[in-house]
C-alpha atoms as a PDB file:
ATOM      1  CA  UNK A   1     -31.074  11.191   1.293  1.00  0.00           C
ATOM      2  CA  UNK A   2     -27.611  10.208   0.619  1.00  0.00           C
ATOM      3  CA  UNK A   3     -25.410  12.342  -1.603  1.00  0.00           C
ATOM      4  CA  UNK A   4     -21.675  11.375  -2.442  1.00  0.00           C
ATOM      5  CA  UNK A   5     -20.277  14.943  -1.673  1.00  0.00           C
ATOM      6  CA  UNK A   6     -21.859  15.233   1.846  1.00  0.00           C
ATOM      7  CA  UNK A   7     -21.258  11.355   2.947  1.00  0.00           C
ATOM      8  CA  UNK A   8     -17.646  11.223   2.453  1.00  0.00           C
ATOM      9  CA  UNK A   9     -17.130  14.488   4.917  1.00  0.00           C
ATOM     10  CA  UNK A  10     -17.799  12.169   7.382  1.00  0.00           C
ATOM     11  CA  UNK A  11     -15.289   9.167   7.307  1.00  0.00           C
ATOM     12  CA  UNK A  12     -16.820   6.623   9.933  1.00  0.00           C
ATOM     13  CA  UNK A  13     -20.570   6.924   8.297  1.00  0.00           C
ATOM     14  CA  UNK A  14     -19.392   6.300   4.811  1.00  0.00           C
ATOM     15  CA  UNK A  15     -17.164   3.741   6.244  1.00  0.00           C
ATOM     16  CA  UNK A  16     -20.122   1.945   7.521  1.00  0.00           C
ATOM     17  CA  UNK A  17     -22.237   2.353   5.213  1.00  0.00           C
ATOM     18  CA  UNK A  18     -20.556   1.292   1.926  1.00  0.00           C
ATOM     19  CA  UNK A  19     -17.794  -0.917   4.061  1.00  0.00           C
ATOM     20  CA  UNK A  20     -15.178   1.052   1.951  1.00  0.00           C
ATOM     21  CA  UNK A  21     -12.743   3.937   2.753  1.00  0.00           C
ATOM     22  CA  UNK A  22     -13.465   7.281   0.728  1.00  0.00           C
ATOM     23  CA  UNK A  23      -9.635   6.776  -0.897  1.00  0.00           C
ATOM     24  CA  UNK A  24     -11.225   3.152  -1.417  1.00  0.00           C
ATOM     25  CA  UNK A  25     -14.058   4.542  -3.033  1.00  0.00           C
ATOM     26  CA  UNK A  26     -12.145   6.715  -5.415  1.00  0.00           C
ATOM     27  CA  UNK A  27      -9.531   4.193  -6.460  1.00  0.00           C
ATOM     28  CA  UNK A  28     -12.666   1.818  -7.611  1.00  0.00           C
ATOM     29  CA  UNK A  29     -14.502   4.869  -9.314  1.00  0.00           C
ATOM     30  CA  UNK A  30     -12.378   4.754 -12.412  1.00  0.00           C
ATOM     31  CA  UNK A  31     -12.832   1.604 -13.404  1.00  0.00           C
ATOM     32  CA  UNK A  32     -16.677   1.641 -12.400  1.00  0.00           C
ATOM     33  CA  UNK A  33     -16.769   4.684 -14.635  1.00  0.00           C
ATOM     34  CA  UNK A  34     -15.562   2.423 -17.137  1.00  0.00           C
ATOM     35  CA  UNK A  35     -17.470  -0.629 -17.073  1.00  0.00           C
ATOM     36  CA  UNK A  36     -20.833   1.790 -17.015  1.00  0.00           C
ATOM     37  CA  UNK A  37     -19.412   3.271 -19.851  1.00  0.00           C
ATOM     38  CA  UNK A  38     -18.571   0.129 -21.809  1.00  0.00           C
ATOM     39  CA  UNK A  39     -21.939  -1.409 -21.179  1.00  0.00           C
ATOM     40  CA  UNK A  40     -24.064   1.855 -21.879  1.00  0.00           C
ATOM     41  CA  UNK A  41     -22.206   4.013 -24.068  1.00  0.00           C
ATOM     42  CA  UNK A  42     -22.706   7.815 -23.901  1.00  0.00           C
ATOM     43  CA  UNK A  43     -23.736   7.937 -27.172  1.00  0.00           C
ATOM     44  CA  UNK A  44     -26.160   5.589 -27.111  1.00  0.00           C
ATOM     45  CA  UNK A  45     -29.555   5.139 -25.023  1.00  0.00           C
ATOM     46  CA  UNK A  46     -30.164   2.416 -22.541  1.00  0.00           C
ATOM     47  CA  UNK A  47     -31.972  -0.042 -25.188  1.00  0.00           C
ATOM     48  CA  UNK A  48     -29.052   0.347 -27.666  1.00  0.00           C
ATOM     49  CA  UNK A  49     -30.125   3.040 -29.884  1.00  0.00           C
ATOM     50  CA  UNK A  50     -28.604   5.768 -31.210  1.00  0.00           C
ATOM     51  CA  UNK A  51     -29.507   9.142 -29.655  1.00  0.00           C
ATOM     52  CA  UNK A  52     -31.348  11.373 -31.162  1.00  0.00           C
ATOM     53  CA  UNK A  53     -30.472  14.331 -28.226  1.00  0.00           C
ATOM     54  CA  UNK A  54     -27.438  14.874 -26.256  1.00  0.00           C
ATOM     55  CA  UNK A  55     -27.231  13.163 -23.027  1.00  0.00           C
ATOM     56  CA  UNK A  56     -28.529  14.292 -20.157  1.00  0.00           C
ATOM     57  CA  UNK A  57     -31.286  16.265 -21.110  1.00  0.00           C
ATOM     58  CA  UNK A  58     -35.059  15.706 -19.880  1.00  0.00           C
ATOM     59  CA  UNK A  59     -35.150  14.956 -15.846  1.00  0.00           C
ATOM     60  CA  UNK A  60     -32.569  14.572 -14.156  1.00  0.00           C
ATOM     61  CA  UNK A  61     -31.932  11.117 -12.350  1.00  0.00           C
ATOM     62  CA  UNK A  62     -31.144  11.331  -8.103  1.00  0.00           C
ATOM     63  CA  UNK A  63     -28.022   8.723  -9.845  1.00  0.00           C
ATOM     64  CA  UNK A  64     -27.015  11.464 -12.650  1.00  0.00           C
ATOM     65  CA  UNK A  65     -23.488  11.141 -11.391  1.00  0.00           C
ATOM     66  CA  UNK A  66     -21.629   8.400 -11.778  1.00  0.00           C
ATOM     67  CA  UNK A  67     -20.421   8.911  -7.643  1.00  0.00           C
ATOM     68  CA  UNK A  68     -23.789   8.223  -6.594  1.00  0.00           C
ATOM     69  CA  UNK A  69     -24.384   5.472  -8.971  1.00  0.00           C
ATOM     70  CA  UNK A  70     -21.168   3.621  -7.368  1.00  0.00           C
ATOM     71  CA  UNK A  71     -22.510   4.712  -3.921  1.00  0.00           C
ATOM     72  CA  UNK A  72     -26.370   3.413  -4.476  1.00  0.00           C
ATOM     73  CA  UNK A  73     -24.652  -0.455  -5.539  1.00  0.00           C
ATOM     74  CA  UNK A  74     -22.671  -0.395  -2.536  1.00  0.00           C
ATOM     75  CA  UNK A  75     -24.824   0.992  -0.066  1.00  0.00           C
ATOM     76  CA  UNK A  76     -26.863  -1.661  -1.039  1.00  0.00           C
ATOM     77  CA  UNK A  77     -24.116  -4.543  -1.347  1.00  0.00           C
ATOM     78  CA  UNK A  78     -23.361  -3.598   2.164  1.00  0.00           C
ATOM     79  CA  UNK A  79     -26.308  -4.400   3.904  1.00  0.00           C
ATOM     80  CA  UNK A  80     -29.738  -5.798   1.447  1.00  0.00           C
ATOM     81  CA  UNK A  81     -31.945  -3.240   2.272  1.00  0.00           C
ATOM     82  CA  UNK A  82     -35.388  -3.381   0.761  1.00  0.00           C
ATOM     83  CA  UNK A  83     -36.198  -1.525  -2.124  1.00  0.00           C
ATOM     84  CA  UNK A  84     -38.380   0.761  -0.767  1.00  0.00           C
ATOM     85  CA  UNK A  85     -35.912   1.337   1.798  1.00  0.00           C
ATOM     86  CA  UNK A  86     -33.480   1.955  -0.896  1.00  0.00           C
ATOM     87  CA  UNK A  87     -35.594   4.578  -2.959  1.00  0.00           C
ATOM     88  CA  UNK A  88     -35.867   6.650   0.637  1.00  0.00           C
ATOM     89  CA  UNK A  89     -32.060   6.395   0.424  1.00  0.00           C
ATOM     90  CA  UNK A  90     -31.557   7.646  -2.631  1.00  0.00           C
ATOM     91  CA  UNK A  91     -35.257   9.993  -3.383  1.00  0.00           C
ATOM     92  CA  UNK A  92     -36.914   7.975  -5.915  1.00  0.00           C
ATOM     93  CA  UNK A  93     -39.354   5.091  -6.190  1.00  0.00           C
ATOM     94  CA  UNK A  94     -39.601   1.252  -5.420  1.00  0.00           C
ATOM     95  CA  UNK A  95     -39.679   0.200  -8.980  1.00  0.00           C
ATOM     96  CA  UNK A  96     -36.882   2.947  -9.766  1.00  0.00           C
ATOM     97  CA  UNK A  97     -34.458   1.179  -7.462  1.00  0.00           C
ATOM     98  CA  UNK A  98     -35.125  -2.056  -8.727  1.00  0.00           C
ATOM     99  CA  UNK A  99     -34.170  -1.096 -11.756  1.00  0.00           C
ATOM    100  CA  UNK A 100     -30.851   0.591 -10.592  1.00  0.00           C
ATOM    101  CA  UNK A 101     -30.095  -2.488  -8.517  1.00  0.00           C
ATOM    102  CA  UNK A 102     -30.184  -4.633 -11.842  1.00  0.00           C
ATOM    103  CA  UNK A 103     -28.694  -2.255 -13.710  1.00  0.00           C
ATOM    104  CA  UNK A 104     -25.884  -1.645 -11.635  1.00  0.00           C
ATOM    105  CA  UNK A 105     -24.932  -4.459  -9.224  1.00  0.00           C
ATOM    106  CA  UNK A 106     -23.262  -5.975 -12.646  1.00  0.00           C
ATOM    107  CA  UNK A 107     -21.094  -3.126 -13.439  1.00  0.00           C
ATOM    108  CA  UNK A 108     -20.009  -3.042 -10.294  1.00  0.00           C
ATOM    109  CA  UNK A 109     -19.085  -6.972 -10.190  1.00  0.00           C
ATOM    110  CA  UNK A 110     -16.904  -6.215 -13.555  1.00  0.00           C
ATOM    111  CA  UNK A 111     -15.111  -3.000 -12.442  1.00  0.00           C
ATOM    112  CA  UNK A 112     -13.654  -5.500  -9.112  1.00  0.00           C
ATOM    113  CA  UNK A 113     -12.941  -7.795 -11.781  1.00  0.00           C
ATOM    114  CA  UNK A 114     -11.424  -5.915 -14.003  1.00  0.00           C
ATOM    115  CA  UNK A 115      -8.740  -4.679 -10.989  1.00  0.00           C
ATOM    116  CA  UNK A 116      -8.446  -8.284 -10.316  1.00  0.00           C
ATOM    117  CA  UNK A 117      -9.976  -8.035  -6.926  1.00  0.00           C
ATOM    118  CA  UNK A 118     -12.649 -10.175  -7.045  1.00  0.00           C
ATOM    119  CA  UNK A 119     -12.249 -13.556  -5.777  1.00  0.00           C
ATOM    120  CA  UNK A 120     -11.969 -16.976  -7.431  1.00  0.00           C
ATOM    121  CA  UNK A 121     -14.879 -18.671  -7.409  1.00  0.00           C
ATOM    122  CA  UNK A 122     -13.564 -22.300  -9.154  1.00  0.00           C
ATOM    123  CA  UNK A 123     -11.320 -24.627  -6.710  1.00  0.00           C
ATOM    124  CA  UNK A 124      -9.863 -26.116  -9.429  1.00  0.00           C
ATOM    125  CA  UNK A 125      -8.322 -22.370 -10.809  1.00  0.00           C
ATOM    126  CA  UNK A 126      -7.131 -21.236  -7.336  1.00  0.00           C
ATOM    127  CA  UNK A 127      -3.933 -22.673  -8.037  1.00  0.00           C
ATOM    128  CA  UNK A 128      -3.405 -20.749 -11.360  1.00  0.00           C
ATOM    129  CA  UNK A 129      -4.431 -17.883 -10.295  1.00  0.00           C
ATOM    130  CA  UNK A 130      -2.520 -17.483  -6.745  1.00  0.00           C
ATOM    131  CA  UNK A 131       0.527 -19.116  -8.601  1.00  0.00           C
ATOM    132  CA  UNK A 132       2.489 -15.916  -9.160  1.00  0.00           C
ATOM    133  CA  UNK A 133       0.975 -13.853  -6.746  1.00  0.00           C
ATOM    134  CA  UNK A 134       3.602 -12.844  -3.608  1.00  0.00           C
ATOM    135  CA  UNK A 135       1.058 -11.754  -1.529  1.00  0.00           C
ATOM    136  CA  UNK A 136      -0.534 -15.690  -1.442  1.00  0.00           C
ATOM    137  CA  UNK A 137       2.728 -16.756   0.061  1.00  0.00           C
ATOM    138  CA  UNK A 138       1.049 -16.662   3.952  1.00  0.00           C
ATOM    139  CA  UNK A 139      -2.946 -17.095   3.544  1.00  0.00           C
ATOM    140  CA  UNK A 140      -5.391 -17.620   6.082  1.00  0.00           C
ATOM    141  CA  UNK A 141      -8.756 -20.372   5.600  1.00  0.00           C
ATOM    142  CA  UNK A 142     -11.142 -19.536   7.344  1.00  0.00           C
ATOM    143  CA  UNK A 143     -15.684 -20.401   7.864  1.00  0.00           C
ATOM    144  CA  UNK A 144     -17.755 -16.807   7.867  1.00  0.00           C
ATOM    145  CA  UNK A 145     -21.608 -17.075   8.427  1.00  0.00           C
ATOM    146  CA  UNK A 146     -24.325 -14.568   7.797  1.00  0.00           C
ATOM    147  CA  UNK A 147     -27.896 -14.537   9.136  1.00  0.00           C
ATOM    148  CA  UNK A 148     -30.335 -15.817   6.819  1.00  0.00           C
ATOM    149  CA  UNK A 149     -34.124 -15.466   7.221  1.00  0.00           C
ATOM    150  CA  UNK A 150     -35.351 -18.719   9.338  1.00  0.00           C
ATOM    151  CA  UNK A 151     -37.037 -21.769   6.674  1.00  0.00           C
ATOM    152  CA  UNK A 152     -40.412 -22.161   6.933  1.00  0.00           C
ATOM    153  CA  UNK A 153     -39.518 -26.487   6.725  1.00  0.00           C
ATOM    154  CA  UNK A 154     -38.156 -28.022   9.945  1.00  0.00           C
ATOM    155  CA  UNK A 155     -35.856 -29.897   7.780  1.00  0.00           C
ATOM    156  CA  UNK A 156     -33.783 -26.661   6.762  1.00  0.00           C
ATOM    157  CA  UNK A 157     -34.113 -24.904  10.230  1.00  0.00           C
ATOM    158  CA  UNK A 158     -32.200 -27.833  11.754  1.00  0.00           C
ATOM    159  CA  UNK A 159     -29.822 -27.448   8.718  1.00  0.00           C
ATOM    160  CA  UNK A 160     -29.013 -23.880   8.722  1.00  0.00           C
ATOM    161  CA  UNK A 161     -29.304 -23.586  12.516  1.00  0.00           C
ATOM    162  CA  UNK A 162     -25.596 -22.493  13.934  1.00  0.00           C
ATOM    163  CA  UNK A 163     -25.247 -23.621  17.967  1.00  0.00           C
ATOM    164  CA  UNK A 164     -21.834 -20.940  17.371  1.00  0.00           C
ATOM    165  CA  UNK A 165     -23.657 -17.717  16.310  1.00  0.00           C
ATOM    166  CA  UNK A 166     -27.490 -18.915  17.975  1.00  0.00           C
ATOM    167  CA  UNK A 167     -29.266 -18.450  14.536  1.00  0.00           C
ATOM    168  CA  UNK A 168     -29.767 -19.265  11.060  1.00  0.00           C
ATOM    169  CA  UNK A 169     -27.032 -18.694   8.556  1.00  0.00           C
ATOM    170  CA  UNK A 170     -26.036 -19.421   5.758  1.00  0.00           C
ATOM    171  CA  UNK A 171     -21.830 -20.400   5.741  1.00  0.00           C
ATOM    172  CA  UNK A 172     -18.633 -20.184   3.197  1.00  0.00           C
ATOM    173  CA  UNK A 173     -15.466 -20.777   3.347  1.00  0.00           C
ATOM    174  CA  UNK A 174     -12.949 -18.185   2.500  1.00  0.00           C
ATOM    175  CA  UNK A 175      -9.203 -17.919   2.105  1.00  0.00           C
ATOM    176  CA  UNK A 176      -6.902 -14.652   2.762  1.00  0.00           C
ATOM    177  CA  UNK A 177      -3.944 -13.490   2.483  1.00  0.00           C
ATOM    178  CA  UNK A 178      -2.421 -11.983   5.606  1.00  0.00           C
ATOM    179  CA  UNK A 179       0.331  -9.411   4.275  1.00  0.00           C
ATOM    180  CA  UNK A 180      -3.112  -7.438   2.195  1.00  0.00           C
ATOM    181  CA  UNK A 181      -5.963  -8.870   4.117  1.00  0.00           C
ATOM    182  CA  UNK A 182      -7.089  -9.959  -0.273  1.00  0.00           C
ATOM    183  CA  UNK A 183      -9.572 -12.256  -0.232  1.00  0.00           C
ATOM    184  CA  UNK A 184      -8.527 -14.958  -2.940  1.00  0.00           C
ATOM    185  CA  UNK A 185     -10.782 -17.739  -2.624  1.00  0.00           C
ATOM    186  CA  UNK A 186     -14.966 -17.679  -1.772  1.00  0.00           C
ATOM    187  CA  UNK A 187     -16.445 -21.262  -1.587  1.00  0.00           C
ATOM    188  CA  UNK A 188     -20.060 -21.918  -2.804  1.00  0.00           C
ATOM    189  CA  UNK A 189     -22.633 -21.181   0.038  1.00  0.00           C
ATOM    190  CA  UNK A 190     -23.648 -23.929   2.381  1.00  0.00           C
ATOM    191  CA  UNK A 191     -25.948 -24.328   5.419  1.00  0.00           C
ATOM    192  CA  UNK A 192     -25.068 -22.884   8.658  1.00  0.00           C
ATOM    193  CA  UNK A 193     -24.750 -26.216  10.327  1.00  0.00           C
ATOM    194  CA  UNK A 194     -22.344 -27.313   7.807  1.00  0.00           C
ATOM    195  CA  UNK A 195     -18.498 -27.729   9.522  1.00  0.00           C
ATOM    196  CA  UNK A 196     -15.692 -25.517   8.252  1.00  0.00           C
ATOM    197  CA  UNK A 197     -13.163 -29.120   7.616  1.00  0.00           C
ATOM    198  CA  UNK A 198     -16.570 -30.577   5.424  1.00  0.00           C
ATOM    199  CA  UNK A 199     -16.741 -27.854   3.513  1.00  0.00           C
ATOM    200  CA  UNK A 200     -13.039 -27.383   2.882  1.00  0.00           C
ATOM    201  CA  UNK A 201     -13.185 -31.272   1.829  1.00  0.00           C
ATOM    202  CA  UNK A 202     -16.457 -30.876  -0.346  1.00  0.00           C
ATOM    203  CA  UNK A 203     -14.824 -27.852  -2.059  1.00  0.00           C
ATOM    204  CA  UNK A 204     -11.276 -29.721  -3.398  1.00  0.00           C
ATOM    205  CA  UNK A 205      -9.551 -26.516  -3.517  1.00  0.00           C
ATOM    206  CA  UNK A 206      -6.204 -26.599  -5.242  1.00  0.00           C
ATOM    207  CA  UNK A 207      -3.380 -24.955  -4.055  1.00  0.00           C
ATOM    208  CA  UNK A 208       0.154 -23.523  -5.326  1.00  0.00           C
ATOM    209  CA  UNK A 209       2.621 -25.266  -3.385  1.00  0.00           C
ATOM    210  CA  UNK A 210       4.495 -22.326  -1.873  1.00  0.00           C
ATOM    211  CA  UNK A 211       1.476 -20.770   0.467  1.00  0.00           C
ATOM    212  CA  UNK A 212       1.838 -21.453   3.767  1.00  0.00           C
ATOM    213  CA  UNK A 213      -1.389 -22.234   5.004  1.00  0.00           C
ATOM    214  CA  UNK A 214      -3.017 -20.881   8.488  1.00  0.00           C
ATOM    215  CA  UNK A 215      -6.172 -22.441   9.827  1.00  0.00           C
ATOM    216  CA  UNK A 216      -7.858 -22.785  13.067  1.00  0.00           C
ATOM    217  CA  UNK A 217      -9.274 -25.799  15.052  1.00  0.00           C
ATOM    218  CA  UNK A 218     -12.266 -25.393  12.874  1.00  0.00           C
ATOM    219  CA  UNK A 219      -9.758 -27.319   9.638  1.00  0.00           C
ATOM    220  CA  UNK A 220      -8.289 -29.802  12.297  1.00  0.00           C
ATOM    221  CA  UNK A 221      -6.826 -32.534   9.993  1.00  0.00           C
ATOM    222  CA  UNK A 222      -7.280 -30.534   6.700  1.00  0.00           C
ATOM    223  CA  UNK A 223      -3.737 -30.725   5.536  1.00  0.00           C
ATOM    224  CA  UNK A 224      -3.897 -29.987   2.202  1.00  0.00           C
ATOM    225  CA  UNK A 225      -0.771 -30.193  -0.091  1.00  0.00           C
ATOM    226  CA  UNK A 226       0.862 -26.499   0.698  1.00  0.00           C
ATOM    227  CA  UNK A 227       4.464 -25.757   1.698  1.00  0.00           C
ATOM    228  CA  UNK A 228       3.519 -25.622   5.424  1.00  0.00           C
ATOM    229  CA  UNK A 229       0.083 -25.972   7.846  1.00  0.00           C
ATOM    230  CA  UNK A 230      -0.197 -23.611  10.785  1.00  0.00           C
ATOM    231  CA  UNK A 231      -2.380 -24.340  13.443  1.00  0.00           C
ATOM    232  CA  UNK A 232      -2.692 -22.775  16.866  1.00  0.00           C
ATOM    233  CA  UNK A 233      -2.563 -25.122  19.817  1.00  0.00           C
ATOM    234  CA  UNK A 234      -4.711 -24.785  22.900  1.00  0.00           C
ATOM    235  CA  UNK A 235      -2.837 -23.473  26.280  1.00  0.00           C
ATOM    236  CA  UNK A 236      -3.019 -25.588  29.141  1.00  0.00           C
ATOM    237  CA  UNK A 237      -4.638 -23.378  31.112  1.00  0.00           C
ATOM    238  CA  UNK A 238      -7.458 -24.218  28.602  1.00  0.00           C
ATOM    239  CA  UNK A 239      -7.471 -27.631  29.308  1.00  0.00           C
ATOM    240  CA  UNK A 240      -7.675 -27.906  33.033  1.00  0.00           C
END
């Protein structure tokens, strides 16, 4: 079972499992905390009523602190387990976790938006939002594809077969910046097969004029309208 208090004495296992840094972890807990607390006030029971005892009396929950509530949404951001996998994880039931997933996978998309981490999702607000933002001054575009489950249709295995990673994946296009490694931009999802340059096209993105743009042969002849383009050019040695 995972517990908070014993997973973060070990760095490189809570590292992998919740793809954050325990001084990650605690810098996002605050406004978590808050968010939780905003949507299901203490005073108040889950449905909206007023309580009629104090809070936390009856059973106590295996997510009765608000450290392993944070922990159960990432663990399970991090890698999709199945439920039941999840209620092993975290000693309770199937139907328990699917209720915590629902419950909690929402606070925890508010509490990165309310520290302005989350990503922008519209093409045409990119440019508004990056506008004052130092940090977008050298960005990085980039294609990242994760494993889907293979289509039943022949139609959408050819479609969301990738020849680069060998399998089925689903594909988005994301933008960086490379002083804070902050991911600014996350294009909607397309099939695997899908090329980095189409999807960049498809997606219209519009930028602030002073980034200076780094892509790789993936974007060759994606120039959008940026202070400068960067492109790496192939050795020679690659050519002969």
């Amino acid at each position: 079972m995972f517990i908070y208090e014993e997973l973060k004495t070990q760095p490189r296992k809570f590292l992998s499992q919740t793809s954050l840094t325990v001084a990650e972890f605690e810098d996002l807990l605050p406004a978590f905390e808050k968010a939780y607390l905003k949507k299901y006030p203490v005073k108040k029971t889950k449905a909206g009523n007023i309580r009629k005892r104090k809070a936390g009396a009856g059973r106590k929950s295996s997510l009765d602190r608000i450290e392993q509530k944070l922990l159960f949404a990432l663990v399970y951001q991090k890698s999709y387990p199945l439920q039941s996998i999840m209620g092993e994880l975290f000693g309770m039931g199937q139907s328990q976790a699917n209720e915590w997933i629902h419950e909690l996978l929402p606070i925890l998309k508010q509490a990165l938006d309310d520290l302005g981490v989350m990503p922008e999702r519209d093409p045409k607000e990119f440019k508004s939002k990056e506008q004052n933002r130092k940090d977008a001054e050298n960005s990085i575009i980039d294609g990242t594809e994760r494993r889907r489950q293979r289509p039943k249709q022949s139609e959408k295995q050819a479609l969301h077969y990738s020849g680069k990673k060998k399998a089925h994946t689903d594909k988005n296009v994301i933008i960086a910046t490379v002083k804070k490694k902050r991911v600014s931009f996350l294009s909607k999802t397309y099939p695997g097969k899908t090329h980095d340059k189409k999807i960049a096209d498809s997606e219209k993105i519009s930028y602030p004029t002073h980034i200076a743009l780094h892509k790789d042969t993936g974007f060759q002849g994606y120039e959008p309208k940026v202070r400068k383009t960067y492109q790496p050019k192939k050795s020679l040695a690659s050519k002969i």
